[in-house]
PDB file of N, CA and C in Angstrom:
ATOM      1  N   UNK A   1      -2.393   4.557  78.465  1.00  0.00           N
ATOM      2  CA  UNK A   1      -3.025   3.528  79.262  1.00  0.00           C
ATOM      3  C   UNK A   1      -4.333   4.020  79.869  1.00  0.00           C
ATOM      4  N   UNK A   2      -4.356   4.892  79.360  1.00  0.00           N
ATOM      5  CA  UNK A   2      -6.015   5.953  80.077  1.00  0.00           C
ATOM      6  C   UNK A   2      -5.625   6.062  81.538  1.00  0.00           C
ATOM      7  N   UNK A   3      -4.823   5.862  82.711  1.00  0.00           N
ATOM      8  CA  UNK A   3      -4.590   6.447  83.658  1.00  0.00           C
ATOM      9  C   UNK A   3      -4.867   7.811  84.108  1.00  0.00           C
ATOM     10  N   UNK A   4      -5.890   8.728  84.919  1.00  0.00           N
ATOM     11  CA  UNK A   4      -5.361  10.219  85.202  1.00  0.00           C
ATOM     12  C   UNK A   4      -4.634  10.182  85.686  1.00  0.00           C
ATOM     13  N   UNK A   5      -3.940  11.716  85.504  1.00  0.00           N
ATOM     14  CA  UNK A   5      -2.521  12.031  86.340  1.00  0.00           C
ATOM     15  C   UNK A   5      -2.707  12.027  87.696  1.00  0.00           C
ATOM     16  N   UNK A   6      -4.016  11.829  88.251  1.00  0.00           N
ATOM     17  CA  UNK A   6      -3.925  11.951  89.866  1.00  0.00           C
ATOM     18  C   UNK A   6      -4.240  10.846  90.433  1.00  0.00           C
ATOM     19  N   UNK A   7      -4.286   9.801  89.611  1.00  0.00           N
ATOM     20  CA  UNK A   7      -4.342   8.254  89.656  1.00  0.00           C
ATOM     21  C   UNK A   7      -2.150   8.003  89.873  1.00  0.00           C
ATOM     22  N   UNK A   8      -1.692   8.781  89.532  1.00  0.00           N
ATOM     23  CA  UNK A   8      -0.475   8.377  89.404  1.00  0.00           C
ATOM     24  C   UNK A   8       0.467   8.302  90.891  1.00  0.00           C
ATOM     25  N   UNK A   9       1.312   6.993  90.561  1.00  0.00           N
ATOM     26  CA  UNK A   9       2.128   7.097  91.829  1.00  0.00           C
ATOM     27  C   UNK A   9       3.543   6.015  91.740  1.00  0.00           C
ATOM     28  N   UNK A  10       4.379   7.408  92.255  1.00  0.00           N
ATOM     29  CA  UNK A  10       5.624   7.066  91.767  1.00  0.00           C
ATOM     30  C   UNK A  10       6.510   6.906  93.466  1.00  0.00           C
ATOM     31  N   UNK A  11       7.870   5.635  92.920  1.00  0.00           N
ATOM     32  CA  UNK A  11       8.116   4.732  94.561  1.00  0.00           C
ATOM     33  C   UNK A  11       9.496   5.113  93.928  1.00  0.00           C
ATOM     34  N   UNK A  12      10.734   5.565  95.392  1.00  0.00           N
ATOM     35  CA  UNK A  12      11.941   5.342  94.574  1.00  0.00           C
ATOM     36  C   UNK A  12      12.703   5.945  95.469  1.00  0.00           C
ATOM     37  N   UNK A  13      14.076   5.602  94.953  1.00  0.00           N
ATOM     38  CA  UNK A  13      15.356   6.169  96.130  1.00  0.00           C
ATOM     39  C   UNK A  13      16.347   6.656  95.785  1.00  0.00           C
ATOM     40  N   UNK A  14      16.028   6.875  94.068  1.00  0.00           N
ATOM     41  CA  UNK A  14      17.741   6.874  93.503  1.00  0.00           C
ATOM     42  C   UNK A  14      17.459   8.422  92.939  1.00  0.00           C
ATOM     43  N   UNK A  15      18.818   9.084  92.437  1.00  0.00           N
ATOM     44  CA  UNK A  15      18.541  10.720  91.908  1.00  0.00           C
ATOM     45  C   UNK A  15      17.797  10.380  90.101  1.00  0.00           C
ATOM     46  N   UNK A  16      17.987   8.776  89.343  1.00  0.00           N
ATOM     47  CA  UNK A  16      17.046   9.211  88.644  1.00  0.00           C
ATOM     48  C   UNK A  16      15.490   8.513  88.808  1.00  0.00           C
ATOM     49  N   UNK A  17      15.399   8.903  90.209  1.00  0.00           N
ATOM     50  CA  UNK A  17      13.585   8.895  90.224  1.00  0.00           C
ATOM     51  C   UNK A  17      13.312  10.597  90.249  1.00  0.00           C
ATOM     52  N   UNK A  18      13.838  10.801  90.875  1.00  0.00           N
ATOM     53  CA  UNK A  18      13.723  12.315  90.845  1.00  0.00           C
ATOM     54  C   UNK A  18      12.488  12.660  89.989  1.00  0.00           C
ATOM     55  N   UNK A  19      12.595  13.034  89.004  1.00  0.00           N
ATOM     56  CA  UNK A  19      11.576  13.346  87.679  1.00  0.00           C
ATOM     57  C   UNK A  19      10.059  12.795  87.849  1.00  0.00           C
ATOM     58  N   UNK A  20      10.191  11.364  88.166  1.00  0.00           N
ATOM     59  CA  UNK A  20       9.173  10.684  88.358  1.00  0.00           C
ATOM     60  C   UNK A  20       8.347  11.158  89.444  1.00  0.00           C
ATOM     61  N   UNK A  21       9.120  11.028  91.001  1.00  0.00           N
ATOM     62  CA  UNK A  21       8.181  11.528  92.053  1.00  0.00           C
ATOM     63  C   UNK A  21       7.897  12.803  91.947  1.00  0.00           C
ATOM     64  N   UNK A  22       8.617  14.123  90.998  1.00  0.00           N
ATOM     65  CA  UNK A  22       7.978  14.964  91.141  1.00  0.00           C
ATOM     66  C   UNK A  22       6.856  15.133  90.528  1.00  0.00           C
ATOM     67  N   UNK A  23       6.493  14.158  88.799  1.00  0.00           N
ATOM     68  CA  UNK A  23       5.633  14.030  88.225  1.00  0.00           C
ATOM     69  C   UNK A  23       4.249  13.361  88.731  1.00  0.00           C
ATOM     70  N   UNK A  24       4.496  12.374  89.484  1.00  0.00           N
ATOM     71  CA  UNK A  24       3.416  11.593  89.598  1.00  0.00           C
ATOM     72  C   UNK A  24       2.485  11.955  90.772  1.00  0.00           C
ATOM     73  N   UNK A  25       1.382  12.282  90.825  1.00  0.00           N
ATOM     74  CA  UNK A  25       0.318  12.767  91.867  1.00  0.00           C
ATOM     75  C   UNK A  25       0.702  12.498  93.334  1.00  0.00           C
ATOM     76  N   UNK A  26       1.263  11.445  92.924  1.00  0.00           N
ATOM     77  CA  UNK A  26       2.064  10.608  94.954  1.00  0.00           C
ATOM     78  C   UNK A  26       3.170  10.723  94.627  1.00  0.00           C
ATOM     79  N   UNK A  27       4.301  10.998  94.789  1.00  0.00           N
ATOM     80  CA  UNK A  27       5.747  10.709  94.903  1.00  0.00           C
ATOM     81  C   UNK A  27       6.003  10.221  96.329  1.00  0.00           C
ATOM     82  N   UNK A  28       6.773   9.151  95.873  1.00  0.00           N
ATOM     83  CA  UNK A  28       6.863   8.425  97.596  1.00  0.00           C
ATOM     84  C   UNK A  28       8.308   8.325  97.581  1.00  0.00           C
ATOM     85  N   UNK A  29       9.207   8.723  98.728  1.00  0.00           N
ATOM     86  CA  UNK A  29      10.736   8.463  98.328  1.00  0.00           C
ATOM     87  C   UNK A  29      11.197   7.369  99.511  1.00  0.00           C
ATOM     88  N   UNK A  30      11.515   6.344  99.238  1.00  0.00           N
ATOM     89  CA  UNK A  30      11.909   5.217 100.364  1.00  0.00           C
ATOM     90  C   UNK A  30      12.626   5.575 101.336  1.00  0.00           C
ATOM     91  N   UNK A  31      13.018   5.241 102.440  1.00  0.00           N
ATOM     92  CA  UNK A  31      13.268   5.598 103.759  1.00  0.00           C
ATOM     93  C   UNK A  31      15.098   5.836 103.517  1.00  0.00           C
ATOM     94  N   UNK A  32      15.389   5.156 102.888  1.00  0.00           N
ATOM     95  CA  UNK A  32      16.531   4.793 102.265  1.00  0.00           C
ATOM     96  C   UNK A  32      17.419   6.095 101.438  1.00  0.00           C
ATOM     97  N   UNK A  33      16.392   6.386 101.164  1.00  0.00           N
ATOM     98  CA  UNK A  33      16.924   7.799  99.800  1.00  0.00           C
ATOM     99  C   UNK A  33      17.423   9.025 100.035  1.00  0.00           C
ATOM    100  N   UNK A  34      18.707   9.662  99.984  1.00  0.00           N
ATOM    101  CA  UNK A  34      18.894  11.038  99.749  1.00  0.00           C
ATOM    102  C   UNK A  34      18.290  11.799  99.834  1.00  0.00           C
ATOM    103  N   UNK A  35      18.384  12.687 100.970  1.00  0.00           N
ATOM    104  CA  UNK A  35      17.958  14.531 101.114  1.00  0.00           C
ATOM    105  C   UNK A  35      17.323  14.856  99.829  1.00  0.00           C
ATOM    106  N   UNK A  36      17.937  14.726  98.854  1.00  0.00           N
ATOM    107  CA  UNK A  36      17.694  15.402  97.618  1.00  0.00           C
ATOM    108  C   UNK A  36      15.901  14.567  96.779  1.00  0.00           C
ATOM    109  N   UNK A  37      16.383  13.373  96.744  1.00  0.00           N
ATOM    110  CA  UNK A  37      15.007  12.610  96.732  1.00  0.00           C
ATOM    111  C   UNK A  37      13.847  12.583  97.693  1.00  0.00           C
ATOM    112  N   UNK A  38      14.439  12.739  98.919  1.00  0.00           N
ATOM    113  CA  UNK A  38      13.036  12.841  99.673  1.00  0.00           C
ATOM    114  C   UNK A  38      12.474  14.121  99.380  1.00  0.00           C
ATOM    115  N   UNK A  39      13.438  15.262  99.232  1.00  0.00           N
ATOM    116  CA  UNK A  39      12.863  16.691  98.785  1.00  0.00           C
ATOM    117  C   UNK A  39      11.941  16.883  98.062  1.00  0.00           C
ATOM    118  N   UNK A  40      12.220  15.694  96.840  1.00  0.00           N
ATOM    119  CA  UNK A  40      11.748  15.812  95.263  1.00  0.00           C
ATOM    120  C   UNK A  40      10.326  15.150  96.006  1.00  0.00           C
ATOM    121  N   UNK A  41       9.733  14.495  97.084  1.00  0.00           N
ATOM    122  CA  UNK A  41       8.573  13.344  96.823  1.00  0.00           C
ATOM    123  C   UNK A  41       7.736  14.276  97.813  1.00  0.00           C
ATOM    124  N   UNK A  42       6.697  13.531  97.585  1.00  0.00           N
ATOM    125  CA  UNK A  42       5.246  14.164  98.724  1.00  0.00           C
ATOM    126  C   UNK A  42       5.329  13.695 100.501  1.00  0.00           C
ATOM    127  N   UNK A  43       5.814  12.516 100.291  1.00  0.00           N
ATOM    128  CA  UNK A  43       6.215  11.468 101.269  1.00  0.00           C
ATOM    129  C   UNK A  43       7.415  10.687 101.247  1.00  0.00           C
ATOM    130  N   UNK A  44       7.782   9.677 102.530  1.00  0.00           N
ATOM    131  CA  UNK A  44       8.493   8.821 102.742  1.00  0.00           C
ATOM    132  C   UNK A  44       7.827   8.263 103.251  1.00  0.00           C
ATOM    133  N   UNK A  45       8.651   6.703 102.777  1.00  0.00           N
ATOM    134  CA  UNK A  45       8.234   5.551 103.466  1.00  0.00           C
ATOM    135  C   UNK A  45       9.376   4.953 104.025  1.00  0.00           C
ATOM    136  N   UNK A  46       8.964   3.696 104.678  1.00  0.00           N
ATOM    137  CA  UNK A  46       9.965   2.840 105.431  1.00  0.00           C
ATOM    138  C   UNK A  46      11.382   2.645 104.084  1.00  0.00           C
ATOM    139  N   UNK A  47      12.144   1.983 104.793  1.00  0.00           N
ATOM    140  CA  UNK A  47      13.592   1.771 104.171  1.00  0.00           C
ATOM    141  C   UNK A  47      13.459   0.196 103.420  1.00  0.00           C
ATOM    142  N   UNK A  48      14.182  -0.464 102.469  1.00  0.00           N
ATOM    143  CA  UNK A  48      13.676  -1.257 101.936  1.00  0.00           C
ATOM    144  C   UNK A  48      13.535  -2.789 102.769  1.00  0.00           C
ATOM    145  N   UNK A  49      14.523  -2.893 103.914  1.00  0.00           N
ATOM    146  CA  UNK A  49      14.199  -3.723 104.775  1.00  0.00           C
ATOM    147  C   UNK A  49      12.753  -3.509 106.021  1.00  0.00           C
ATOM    148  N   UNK A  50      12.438  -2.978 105.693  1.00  0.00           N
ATOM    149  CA  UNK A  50      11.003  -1.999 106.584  1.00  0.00           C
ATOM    150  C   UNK A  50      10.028  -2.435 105.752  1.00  0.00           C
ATOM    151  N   UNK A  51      10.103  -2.917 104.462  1.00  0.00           N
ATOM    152  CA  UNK A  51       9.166  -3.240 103.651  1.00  0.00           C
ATOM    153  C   UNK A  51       8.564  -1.837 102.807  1.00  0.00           C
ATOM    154  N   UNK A  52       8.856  -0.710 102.848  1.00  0.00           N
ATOM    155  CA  UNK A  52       8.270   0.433 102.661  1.00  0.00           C
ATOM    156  C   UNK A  52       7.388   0.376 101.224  1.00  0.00           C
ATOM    157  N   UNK A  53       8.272  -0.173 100.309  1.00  0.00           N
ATOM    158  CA  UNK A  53       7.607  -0.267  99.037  1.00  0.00           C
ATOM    159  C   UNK A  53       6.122  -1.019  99.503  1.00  0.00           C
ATOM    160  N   UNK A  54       6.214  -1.714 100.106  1.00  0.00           N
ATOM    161  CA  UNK A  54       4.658  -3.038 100.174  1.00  0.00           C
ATOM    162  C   UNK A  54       3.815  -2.090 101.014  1.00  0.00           C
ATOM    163  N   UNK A  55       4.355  -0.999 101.940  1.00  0.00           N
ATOM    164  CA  UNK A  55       3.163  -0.577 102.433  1.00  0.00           C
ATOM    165  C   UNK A  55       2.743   0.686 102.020  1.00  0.00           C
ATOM    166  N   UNK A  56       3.612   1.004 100.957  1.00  0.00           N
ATOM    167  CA  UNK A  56       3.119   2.348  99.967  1.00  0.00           C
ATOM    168  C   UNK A  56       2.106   1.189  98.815  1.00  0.00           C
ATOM    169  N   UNK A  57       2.265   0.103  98.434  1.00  0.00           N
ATOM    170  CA  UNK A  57       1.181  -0.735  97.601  1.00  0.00           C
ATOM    171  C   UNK A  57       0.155  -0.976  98.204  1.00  0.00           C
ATOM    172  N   UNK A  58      -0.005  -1.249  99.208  1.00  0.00           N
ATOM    173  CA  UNK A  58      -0.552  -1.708 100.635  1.00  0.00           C
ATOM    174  C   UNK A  58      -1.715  -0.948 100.451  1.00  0.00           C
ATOM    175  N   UNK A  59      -1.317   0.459 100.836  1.00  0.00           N
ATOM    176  CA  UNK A  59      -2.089   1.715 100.851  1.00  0.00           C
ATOM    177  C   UNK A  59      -2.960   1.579 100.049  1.00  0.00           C
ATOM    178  N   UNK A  60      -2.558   1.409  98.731  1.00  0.00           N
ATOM    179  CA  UNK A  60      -3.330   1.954  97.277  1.00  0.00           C
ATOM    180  C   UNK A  60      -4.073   0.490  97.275  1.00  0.00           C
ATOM    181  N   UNK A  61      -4.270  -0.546  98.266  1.00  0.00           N
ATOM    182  CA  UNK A  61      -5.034  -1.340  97.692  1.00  0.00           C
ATOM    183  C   UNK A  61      -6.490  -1.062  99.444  1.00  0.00           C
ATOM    184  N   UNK A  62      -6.098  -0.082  99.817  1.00  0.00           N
ATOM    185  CA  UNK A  62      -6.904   0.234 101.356  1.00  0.00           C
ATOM    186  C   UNK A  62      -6.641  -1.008 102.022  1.00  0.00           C
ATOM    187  N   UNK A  63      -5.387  -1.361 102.346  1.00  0.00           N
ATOM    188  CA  UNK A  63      -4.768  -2.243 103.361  1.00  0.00           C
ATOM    189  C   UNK A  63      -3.606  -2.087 104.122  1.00  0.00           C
ATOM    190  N   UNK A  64      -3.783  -2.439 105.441  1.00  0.00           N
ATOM    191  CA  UNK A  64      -2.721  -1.705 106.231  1.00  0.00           C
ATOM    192  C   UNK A  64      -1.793  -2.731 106.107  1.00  0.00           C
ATOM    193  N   UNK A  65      -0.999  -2.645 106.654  1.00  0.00           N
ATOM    194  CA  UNK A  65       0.610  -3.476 106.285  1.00  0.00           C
ATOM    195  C   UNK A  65       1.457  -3.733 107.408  1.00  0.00           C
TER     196      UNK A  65
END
């Protein structure tokens, strides 16, 4: 898709994101997620009633949430 890898950014809560947030330039692990997943990510965000996913999109569009 011609993407760079530091264009990349990966959202998630479950053990198989794992792979992903460690791959992708952002790993974001939802507020929601396992010790083990937040380990694997760069960040956390809110929990999925917190909206977390929309304000990790939020971000990447330079809008606060």
């Amino acid at each position: 898709m011609g993407v760079p890898d530091e264009a990349t950014v990966a959202v998630g809560d479950g053990a198989d994101d794992v792979d992903a947030l460690i791959w992708a330039a952002r790993g974001v692990a939802m507020g929601q997620a396992s010790a083990t997943v937040r380990a694997a990510a760069d960040e956390v965000t809110g929990t999925i009633t917190e909206d977390g996913a929309a304000t990790v999109l939020a971000s990447l569009l330079g809008r606060g949430h």
